[in-house]
Protein backbone atom coordinates (compact mmCIF):
# COMPACT_ATOMS: atom_id res chain seq x y z
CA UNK A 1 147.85 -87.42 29.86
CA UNK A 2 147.81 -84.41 32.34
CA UNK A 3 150.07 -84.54 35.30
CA UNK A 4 149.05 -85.16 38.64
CA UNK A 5 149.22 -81.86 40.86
CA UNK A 6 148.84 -81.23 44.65
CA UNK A 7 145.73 -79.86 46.02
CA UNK A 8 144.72 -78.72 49.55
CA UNK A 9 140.91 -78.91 51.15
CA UNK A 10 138.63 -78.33 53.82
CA UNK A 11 135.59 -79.41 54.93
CA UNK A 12 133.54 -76.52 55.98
CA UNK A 13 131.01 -77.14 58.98
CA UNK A 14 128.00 -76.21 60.99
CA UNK A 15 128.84 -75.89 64.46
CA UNK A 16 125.79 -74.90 66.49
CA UNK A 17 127.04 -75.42 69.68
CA UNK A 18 131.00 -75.20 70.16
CA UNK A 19 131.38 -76.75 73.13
CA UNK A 20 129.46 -80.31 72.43
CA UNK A 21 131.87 -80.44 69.03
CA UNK A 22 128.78 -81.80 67.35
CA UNK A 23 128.68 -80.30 63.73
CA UNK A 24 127.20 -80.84 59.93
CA UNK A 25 129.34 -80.86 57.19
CA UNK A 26 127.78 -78.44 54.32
CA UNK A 27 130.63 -77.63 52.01
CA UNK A 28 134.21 -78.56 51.02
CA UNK A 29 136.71 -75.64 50.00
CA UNK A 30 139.79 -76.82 47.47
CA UNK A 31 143.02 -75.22 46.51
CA UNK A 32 145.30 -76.16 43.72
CA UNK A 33 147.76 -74.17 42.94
CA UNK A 34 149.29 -74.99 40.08
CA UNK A 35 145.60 -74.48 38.44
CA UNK A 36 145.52 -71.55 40.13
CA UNK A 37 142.09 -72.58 41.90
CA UNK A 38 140.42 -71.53 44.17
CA UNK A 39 136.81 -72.45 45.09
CA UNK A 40 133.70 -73.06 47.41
CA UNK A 41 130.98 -75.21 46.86
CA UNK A 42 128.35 -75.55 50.27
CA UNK A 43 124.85 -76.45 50.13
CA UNK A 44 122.62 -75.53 53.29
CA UNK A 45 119.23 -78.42 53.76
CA UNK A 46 117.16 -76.53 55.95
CA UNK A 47 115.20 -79.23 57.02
CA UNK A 48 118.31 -81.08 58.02
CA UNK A 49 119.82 -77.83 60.14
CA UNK A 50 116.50 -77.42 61.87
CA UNK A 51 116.75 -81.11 62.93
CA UNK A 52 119.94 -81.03 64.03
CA UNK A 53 119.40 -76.85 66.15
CA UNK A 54 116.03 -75.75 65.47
CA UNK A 55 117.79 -72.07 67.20
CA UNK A 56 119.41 -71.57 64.15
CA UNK A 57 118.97 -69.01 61.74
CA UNK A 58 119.26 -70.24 58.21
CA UNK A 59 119.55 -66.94 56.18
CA UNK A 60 122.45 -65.61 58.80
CA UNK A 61 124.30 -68.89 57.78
CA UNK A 62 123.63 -68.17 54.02
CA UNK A 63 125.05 -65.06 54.15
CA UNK A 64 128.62 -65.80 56.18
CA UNK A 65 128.94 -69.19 53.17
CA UNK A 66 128.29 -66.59 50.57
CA UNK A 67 131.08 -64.18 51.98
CA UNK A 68 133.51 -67.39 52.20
CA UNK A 69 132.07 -67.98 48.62
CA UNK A 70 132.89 -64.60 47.17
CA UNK A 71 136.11 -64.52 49.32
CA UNK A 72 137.10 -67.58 47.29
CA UNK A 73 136.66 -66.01 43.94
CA UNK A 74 138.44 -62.91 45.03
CA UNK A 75 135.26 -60.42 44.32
CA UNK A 76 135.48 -56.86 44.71
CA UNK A 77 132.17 -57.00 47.54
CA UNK A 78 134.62 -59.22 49.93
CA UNK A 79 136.33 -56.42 51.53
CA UNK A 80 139.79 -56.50 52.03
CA UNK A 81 140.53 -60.38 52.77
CA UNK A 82 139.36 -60.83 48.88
CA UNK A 83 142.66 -58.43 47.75
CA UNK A 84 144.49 -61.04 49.57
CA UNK A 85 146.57 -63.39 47.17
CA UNK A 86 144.92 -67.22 46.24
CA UNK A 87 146.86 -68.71 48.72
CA UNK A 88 146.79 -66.46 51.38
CA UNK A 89 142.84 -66.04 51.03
CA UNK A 90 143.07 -70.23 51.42
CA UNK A 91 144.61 -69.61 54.40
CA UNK A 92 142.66 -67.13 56.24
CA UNK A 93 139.47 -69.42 54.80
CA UNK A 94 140.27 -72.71 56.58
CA UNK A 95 141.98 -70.96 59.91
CA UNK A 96 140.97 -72.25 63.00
CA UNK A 97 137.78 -70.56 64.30
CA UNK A 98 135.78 -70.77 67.28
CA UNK A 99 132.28 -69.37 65.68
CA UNK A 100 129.60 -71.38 64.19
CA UNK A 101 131.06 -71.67 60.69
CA UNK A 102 134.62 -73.71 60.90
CA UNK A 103 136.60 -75.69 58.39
CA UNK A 104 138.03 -79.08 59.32
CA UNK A 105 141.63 -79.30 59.46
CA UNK A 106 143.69 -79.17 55.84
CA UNK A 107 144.15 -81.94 53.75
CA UNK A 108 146.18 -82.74 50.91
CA UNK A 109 145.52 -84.88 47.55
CA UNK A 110 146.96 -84.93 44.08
CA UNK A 111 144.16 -84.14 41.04
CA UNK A 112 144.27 -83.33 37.23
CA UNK A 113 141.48 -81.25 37.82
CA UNK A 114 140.39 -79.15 40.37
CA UNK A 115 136.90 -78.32 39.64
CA UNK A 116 136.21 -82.36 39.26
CA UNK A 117 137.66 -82.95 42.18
CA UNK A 118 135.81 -80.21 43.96
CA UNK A 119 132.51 -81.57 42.73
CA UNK A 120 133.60 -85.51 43.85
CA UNK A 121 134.50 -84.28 47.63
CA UNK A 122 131.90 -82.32 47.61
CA UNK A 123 129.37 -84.98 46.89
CA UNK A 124 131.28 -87.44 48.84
CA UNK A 125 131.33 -85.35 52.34
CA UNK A 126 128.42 -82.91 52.42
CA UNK A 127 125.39 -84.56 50.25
């Protein structure tokens, strides 16, 4: 039986207008690291975005989850944040922004496997 180890996440959100705090949650971003994982899952619904601010402009928001994606997984076409080590890149990931991509606050859990775990939070908070 595989031991129980402590993971952190985020939610990561849609905030189209900062000041009404009214947002869409479209990915989850988990750190374990005793797995030494790192990873971002999102999923964009277009139709549901352009419900909820028609002013928005889908592929812009593709592009800033893919960076957050490929920040994630370290990747040479990151820039320098990517060099950064797993937990620091966590860190800079799920800071407190005041843009229209933001991460809820941090939260903890224990798992046995990260990338399971990834894919039940995921489908739990964004789908």
């Amino acid at each position: 039986m595989q031991e129980n180890q402590l993971f952190e996440y985020a939610v990561i959100r849609i905030v189209p207008r900062v000041e009404r705090e009214e947002f869409l949650n479209v990915g989850v971003i988990l750190y374990c690291p005793k797995q030494k994982f790192l990873k971002v899952k999102y999923h964009l619904d277009k139709k549901r975005i352009e419900h909820f601010c028609s002013e928005l402009d889908i592929h812009e928001l593709q592009e800033h989850l893919k960076t957050f994606e490929l920040i994630s997984s370290g990747s040479k076409d990151a820039g320098p944040i990517a060099k950064l080590s797993i937990a620091e890149r966590f860190r800079w990931l799920t800071a407190t922004r005041s843009t229209i991509v933001q991460t809820s606050k941090v939260h903890p859990g224990f798992c046995t496997d990260a990338e399971e775990t990834l894919n039940k939070l995921f489908n739990q908070l964004v789908l």
